[in-house]
C-alpha atoms as a PDB file:
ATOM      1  CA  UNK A   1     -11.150 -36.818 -25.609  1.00  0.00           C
ATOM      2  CA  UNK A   2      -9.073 -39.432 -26.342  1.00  0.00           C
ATOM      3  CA  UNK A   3      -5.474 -39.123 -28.283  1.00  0.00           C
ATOM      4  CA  UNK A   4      -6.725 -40.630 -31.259  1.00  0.00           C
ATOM      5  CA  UNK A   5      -9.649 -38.508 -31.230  1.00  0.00           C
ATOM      6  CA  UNK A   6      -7.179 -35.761 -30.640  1.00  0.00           C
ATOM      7  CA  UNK A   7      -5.338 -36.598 -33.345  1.00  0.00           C
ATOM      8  CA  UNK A   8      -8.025 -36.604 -36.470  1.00  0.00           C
ATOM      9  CA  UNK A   9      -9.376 -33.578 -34.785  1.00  0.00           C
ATOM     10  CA  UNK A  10      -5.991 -31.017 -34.646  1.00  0.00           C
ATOM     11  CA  UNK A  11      -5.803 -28.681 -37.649  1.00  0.00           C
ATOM     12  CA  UNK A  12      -2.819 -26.641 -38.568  1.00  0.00           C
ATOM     13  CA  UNK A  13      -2.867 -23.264 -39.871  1.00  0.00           C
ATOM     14  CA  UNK A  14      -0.107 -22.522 -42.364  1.00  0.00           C
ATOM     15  CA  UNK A  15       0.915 -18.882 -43.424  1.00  0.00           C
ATOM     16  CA  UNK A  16       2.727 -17.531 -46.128  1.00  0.00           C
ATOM     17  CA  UNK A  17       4.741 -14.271 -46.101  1.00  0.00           C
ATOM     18  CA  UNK A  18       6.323 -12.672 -48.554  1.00  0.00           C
ATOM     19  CA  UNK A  19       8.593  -9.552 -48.141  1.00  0.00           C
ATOM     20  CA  UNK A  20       9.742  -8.012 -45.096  1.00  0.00           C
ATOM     21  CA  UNK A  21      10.054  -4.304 -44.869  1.00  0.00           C
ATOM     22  CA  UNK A  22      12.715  -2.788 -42.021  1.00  0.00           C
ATOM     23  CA  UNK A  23      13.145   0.567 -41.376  1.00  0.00           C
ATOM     24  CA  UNK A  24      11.041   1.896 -44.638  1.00  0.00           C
ATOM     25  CA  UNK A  25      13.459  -0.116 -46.547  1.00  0.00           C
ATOM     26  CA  UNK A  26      11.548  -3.190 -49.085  1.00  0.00           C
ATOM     27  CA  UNK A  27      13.572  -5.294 -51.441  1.00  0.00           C
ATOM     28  CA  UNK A  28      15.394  -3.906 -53.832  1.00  0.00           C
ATOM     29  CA  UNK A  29      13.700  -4.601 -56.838  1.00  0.00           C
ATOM     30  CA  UNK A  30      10.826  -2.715 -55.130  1.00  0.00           C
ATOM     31  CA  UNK A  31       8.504  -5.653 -53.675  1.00  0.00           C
ATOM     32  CA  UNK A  32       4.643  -6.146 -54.327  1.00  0.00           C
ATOM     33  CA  UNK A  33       3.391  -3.765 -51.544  1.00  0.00           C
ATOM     34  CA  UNK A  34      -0.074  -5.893 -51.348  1.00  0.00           C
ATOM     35  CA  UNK A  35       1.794  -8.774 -50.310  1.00  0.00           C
ATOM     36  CA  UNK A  36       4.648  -6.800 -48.040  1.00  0.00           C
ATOM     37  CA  UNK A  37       4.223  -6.319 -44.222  1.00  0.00           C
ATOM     38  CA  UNK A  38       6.547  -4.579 -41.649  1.00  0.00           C
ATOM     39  CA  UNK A  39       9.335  -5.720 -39.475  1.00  0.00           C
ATOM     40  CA  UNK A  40       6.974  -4.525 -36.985  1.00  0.00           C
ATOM     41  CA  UNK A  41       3.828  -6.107 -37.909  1.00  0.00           C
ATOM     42  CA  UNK A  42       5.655  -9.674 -38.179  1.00  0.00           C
ATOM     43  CA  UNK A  43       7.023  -9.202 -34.642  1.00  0.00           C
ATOM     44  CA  UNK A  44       3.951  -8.362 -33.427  1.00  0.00           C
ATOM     45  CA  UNK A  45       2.189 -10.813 -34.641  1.00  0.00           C
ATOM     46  CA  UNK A  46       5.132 -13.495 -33.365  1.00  0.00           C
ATOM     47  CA  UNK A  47       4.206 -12.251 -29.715  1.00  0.00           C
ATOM     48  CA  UNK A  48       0.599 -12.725 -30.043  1.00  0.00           C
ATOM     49  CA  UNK A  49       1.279 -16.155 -30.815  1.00  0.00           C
ATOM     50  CA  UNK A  50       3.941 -16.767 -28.295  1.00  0.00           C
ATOM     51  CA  UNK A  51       1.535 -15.184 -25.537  1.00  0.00           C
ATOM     52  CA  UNK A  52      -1.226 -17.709 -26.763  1.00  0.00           C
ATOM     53  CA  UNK A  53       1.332 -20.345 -26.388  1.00  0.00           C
ATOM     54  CA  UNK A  54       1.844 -21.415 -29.721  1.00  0.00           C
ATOM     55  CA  UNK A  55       4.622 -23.407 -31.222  1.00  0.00           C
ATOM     56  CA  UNK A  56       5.758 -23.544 -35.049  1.00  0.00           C
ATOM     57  CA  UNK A  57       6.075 -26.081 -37.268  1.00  0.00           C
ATOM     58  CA  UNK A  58       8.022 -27.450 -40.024  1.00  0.00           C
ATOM     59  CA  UNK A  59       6.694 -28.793 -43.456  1.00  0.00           C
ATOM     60  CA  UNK A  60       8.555 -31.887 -42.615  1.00  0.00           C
ATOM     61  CA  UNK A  61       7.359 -32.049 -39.196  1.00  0.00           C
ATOM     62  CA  UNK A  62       3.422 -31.725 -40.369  1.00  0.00           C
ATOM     63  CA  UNK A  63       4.193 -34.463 -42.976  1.00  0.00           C
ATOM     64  CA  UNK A  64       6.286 -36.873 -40.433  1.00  0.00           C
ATOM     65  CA  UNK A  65       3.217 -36.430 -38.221  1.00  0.00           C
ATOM     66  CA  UNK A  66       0.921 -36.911 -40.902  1.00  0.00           C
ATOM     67  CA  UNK A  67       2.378 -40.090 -41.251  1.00  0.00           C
ATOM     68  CA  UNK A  68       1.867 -41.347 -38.182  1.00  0.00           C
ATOM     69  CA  UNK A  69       5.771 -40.244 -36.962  1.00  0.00           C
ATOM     70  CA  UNK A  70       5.658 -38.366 -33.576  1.00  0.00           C
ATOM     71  CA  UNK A  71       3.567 -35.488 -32.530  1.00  0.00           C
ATOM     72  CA  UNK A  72       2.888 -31.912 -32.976  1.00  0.00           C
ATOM     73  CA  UNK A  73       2.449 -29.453 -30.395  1.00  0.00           C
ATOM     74  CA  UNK A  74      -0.924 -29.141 -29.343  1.00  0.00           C
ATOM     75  CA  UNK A  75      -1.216 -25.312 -30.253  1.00  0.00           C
ATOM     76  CA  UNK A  76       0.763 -25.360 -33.707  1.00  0.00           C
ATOM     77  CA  UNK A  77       1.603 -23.073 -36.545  1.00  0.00           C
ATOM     78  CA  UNK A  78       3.371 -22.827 -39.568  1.00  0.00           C
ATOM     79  CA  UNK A  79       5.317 -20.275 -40.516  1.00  0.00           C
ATOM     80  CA  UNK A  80       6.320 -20.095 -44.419  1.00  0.00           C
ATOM     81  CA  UNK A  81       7.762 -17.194 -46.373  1.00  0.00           C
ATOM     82  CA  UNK A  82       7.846 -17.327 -50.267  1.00  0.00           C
ATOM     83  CA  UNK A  83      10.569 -16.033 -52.855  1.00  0.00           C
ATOM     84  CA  UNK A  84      13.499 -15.937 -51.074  1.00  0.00           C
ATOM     85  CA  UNK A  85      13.753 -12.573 -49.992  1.00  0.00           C
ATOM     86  CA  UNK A  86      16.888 -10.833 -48.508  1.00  0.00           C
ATOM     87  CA  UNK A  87      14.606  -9.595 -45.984  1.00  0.00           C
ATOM     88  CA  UNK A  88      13.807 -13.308 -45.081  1.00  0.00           C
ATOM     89  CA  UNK A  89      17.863 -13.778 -44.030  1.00  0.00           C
ATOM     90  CA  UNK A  90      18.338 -10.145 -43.118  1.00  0.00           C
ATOM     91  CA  UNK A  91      14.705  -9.786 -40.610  1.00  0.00           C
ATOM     92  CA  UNK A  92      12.494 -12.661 -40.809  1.00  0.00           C
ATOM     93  CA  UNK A  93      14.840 -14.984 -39.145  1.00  0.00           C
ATOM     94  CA  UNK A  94      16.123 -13.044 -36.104  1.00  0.00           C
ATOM     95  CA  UNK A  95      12.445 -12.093 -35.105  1.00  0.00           C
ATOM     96  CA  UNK A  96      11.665 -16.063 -35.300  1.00  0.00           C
ATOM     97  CA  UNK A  97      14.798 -16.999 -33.504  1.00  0.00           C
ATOM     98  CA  UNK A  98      13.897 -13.999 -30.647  1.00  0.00           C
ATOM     99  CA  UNK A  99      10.592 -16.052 -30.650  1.00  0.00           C
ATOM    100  CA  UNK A 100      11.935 -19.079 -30.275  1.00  0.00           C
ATOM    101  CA  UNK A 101      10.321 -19.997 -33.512  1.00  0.00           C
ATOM    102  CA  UNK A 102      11.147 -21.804 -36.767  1.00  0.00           C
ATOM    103  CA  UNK A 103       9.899 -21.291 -40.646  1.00  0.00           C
ATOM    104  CA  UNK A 104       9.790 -22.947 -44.223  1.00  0.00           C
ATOM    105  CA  UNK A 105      11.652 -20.526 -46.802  1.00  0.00           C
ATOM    106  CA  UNK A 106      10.575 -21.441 -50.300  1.00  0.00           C
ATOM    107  CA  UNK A 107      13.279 -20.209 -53.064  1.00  0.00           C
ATOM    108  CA  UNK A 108      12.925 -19.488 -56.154  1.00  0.00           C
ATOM    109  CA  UNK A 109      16.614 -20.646 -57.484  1.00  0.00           C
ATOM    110  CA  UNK A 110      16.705 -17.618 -60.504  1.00  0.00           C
ATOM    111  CA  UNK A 111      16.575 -15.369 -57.971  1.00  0.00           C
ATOM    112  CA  UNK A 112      19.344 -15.949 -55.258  1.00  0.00           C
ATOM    113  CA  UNK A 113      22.162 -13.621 -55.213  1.00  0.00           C
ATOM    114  CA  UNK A 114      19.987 -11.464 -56.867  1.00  0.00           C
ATOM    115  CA  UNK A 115      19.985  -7.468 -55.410  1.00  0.00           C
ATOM    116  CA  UNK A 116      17.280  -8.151 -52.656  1.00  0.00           C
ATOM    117  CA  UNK A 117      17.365 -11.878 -52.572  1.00  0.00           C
ATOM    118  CA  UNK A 118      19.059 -14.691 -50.634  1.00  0.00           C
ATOM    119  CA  UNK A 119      22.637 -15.494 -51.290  1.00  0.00           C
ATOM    120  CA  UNK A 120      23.321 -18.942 -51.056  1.00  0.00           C
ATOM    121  CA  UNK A 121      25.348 -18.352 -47.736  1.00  0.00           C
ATOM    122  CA  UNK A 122      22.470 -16.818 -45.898  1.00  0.00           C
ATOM    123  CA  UNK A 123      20.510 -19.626 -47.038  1.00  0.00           C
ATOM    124  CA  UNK A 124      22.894 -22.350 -45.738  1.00  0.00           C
ATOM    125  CA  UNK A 125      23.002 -20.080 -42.064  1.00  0.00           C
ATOM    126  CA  UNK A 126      19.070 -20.332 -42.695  1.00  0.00           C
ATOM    127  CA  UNK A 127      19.472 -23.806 -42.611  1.00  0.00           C
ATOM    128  CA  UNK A 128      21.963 -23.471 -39.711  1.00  0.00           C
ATOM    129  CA  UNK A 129      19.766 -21.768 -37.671  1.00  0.00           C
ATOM    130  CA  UNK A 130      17.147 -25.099 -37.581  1.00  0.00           C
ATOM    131  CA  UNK A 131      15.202 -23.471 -40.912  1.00  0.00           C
ATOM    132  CA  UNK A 132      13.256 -25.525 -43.507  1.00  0.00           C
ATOM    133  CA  UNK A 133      14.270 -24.325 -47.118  1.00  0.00           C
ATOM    134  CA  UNK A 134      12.085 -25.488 -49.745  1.00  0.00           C
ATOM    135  CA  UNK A 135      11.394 -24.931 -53.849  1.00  0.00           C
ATOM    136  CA  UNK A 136       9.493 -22.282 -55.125  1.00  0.00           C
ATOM    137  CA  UNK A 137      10.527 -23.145 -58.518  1.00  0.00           C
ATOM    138  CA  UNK A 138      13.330 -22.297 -61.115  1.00  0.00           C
ATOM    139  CA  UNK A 139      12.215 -19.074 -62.514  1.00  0.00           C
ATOM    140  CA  UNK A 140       8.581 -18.506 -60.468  1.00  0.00           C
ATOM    141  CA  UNK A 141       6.727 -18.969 -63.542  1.00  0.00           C
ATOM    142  CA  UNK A 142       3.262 -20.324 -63.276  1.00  0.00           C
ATOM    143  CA  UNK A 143       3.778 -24.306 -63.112  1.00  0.00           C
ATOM    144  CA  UNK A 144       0.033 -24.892 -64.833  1.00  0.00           C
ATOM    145  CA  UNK A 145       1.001 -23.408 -67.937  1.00  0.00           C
ATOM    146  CA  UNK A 146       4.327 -25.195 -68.655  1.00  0.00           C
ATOM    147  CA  UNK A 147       4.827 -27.922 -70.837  1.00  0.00           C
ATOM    148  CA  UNK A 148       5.118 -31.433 -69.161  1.00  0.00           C
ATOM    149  CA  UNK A 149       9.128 -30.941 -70.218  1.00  0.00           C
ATOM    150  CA  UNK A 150       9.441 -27.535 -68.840  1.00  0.00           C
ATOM    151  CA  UNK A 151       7.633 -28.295 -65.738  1.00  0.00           C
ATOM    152  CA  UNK A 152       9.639 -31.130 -64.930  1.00  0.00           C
ATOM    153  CA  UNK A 153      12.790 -29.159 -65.039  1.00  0.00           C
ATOM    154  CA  UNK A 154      11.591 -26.764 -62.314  1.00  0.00           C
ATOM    155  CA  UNK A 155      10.975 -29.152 -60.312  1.00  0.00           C
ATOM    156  CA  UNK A 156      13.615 -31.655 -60.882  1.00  0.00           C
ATOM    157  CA  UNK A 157      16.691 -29.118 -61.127  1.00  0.00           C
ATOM    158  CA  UNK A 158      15.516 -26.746 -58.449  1.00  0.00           C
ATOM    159  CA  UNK A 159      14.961 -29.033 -55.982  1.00  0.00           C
ATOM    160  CA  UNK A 160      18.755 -30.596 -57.119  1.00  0.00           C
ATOM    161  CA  UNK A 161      20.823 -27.494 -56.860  1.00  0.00           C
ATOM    162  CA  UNK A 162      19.396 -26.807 -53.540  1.00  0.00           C
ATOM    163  CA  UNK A 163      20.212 -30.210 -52.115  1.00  0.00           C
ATOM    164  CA  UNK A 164      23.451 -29.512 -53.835  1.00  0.00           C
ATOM    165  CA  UNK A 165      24.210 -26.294 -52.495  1.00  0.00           C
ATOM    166  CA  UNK A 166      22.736 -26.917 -48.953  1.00  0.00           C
ATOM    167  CA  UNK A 167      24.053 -30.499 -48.086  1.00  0.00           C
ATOM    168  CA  UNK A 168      20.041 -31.109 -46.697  1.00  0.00           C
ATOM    169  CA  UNK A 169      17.535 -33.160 -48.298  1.00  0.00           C
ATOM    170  CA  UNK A 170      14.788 -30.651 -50.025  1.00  0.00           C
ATOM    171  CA  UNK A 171      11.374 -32.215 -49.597  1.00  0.00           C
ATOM    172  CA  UNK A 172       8.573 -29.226 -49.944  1.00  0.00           C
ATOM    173  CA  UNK A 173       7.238 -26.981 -52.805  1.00  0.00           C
ATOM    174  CA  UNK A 174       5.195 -24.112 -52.763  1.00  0.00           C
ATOM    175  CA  UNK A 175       3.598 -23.158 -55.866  1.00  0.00           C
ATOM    176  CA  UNK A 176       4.437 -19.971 -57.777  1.00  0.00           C
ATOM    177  CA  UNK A 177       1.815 -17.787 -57.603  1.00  0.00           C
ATOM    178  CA  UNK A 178      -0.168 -20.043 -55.987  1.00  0.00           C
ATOM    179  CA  UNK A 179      -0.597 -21.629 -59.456  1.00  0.00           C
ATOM    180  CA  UNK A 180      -1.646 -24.971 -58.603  1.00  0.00           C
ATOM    181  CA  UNK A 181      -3.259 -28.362 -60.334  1.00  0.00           C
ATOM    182  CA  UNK A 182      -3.502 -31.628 -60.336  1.00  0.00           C
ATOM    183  CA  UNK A 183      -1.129 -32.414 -62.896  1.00  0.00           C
ATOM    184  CA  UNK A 184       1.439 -29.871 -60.746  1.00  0.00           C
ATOM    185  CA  UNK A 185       0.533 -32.468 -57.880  1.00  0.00           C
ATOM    186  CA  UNK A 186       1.130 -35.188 -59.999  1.00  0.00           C
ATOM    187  CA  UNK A 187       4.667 -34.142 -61.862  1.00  0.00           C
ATOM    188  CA  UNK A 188       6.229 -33.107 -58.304  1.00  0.00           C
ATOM    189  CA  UNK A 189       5.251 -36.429 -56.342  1.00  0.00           C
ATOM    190  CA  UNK A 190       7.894 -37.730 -59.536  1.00  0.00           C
ATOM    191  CA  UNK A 191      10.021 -35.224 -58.832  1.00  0.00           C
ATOM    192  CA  UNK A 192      10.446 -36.678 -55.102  1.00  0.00           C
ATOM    193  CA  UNK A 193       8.545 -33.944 -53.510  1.00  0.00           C
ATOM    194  CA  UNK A 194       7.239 -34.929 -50.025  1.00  0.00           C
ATOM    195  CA  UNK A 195       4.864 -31.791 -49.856  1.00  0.00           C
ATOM    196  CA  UNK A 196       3.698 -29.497 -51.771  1.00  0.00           C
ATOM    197  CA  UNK A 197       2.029 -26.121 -50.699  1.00  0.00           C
ATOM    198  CA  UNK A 198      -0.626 -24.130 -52.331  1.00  0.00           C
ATOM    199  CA  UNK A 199      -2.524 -20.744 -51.657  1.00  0.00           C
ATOM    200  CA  UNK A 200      -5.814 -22.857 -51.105  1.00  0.00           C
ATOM    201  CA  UNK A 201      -7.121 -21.276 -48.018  1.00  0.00           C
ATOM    202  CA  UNK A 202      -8.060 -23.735 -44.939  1.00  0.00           C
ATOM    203  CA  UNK A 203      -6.637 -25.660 -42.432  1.00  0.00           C
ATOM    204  CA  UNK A 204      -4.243 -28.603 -42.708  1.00  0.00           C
ATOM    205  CA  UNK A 205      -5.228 -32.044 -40.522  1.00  0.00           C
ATOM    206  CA  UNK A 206      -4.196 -36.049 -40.946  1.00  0.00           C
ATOM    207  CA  UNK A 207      -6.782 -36.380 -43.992  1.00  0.00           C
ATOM    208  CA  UNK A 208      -5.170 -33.077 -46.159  1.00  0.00           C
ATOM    209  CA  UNK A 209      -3.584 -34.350 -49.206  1.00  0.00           C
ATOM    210  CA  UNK A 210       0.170 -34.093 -49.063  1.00  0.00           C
ATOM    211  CA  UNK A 211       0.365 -32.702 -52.485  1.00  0.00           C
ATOM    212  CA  UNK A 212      -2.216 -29.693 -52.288  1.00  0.00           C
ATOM    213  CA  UNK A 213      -1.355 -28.593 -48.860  1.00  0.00           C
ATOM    214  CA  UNK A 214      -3.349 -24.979 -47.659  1.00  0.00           C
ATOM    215  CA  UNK A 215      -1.527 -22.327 -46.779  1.00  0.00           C
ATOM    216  CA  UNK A 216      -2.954 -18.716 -45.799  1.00  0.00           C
ATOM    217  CA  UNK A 217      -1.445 -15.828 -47.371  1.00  0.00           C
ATOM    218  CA  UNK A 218      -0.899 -12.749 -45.213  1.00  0.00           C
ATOM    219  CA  UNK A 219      -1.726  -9.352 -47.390  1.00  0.00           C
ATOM    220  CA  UNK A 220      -2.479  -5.928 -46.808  1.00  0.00           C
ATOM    221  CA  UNK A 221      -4.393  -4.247 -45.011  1.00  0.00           C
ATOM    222  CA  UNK A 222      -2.226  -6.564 -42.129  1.00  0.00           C
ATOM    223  CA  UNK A 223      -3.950  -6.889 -38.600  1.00  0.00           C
ATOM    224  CA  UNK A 224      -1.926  -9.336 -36.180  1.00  0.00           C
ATOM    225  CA  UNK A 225      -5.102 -10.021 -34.104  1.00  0.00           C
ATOM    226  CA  UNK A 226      -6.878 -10.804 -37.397  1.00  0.00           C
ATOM    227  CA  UNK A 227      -4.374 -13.061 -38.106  1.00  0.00           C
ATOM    228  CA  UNK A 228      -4.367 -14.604 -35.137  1.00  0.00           C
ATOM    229  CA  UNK A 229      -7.867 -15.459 -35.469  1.00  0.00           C
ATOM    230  CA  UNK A 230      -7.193 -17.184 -38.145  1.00  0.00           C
ATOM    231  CA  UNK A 231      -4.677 -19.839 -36.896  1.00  0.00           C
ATOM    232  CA  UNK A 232      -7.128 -20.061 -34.115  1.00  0.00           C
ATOM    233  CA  UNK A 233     -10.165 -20.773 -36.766  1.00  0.00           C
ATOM    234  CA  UNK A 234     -12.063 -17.893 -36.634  1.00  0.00           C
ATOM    235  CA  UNK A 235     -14.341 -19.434 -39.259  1.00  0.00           C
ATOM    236  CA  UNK A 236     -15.609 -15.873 -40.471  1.00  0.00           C
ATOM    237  CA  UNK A 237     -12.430 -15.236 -41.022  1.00  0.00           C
ATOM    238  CA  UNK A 238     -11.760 -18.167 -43.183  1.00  0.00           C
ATOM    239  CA  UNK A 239     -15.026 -17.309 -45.096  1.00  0.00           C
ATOM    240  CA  UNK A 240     -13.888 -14.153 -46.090  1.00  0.00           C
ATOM    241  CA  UNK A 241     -10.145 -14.401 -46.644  1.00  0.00           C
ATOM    242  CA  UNK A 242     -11.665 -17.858 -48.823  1.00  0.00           C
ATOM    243  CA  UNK A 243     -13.552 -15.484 -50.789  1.00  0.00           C
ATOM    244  CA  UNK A 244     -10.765 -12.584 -51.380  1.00  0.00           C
ATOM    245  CA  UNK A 245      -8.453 -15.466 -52.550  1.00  0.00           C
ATOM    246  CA  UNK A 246     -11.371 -16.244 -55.021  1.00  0.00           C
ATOM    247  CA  UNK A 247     -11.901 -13.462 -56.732  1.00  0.00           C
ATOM    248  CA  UNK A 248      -8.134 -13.010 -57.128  1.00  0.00           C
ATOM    249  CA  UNK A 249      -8.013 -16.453 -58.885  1.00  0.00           C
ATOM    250  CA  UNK A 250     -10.961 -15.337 -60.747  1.00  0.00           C
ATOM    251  CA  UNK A 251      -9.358 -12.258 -61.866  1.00  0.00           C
ATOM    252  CA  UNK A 252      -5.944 -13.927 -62.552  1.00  0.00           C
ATOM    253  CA  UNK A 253      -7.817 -16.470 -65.123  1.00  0.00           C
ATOM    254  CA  UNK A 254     -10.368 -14.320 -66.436  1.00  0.00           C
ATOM    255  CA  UNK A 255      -7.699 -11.310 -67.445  1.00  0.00           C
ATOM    256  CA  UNK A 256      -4.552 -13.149 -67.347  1.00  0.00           C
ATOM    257  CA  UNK A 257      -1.229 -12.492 -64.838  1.00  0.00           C
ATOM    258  CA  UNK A 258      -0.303  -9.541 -66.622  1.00  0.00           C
ATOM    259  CA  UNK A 259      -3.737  -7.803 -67.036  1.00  0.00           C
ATOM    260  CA  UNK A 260      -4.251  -8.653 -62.954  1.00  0.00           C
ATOM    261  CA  UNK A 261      -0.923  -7.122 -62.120  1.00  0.00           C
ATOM    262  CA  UNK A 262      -1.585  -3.803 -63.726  1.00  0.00           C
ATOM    263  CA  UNK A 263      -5.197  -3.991 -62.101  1.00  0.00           C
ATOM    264  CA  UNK A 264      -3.706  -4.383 -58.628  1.00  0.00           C
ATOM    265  CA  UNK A 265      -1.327  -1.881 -59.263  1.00  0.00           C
ATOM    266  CA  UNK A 266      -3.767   0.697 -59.516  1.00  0.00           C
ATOM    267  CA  UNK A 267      -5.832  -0.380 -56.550  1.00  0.00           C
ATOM    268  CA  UNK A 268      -2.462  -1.141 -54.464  1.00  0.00           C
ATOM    269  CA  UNK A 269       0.193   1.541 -54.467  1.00  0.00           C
ATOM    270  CA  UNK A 270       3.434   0.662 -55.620  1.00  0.00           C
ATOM    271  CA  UNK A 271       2.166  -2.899 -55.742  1.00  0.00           C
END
């Protein structure tokens, strides 16, 4: 094979993780337990790749490569947790260091300093540490139902007070929610967004739009070999975890965010 044939070929998994519980302790608000995994579970999953020989990723090292700028590792992940999370400073980032790993830490900017949430100091020793920090938005509110004026401010001003508070350019978004169009696509390429992330489930390669980027999210029940498979492109795997995040969307359209919370709180425990 030759490199260029190498290089339309590689695909890059990307997965998103949400809270990290340590010790039986979750964020404080109580975090959505269908989304939340275990110190445990995320350091076991870290060796699995480690032992497989894989190496992680930044947003802005998928899109500089993307782009034709250098190359990525020819086993290579990314790592991404969402919402900003104390658990992210407090956990997430000494089991990735251990690992000799990296991740992309979307924030929502509402939220830091916030009783279980970021402070702006862990973030900038995030940052420190050779972490990607990203947007997740203002106030988390689904982006597809905002007004084109509303919409531009969570881009526009969360993006600016984390360039302002960090002293690093911010260049990737993850959608709130996974909520996700193309006019979302559209108003954060204004914005000067250089990626922006999604909950569509697949691989990334050279050909994957920059501004509806896949990302897999890791849920409950959590198995570290299962989702190891999937970086690996276990396409049964993909099939089904494609059709789970299906019928949520389905659900989340046909009965509306509130209606599908209280659903999922009755099928997920303290969810």
């Amino acid at each position: 094979m030759t490199k260029e044939d190498r290089i339309m070929t590689t695909r890059v998994v990307a997965l998103t993780f949400h809270d990290v519980e340590h010790n039986g302790k979750a964020a404080e608000p109580a975090s959505d337990a269908f989304y939340r995994i275990r110190a445990a579970e995320l350091e076991q999953l870290l060796s699995l790749l480690r032992q497989r020989g894989y190496q992680t990723v930044s947003s802005k090292t998928f899109r500089a490569w993307q782009q034709g700028r250098g190359a990525l590792p020819q086993r290579s992940v990314l790592l991404t947790f969402d919402d900003g999370y104390a658990s992210h400073g407090e956990v997430a980032a000494s089991l990735l260091v251990r690992y000799r790993f990296t991740g992309t830490f979307f924030v929502t900017i509402e939220r830091v300093g916030r009783p279980g949430y970021l402070t702006w100091e862990q973030l900038r020793k995030l940052v420190f540490l050779g972490m990607e920090v990203g947007s997740h938005g203002l106030t988390h509110r689904p982006l597809t139902s905002l007004p084109r004026e509303e919409l531009e401010r969570e881009l526009v001003e969360s993006k600016r007070m984390l360039e302002t508070q960090l002293g690093v350019p911010v260049q990737a978004l993850a959608a709130p929610g996974g909520f996700w169009d193309a006019r979302v696509a559209q108003a954060a390429q204004r914005a000067g967004y250089d990626a922006v992330w999604a909950s569509t489930i697949g691989t990334n390669g050279r050909e994957t739009s920059s501004q509806g980027l896949r990302r897999i999210v890791v849920r409950q029940p959590f198995s570290a070999e299962r989702t190891l498979a999937l970086v690996e492109g276990w396409r049964p795997g993909l099939w089904w975890a494609t059709n789970q995040q299906t019928l949520i969307r389905v659900l989340k359209r046909a009965l509306g965010v509130y209606w599908y919370e209280q659903l999922k709180r009755r099928v997920v425990p303290d969810a």
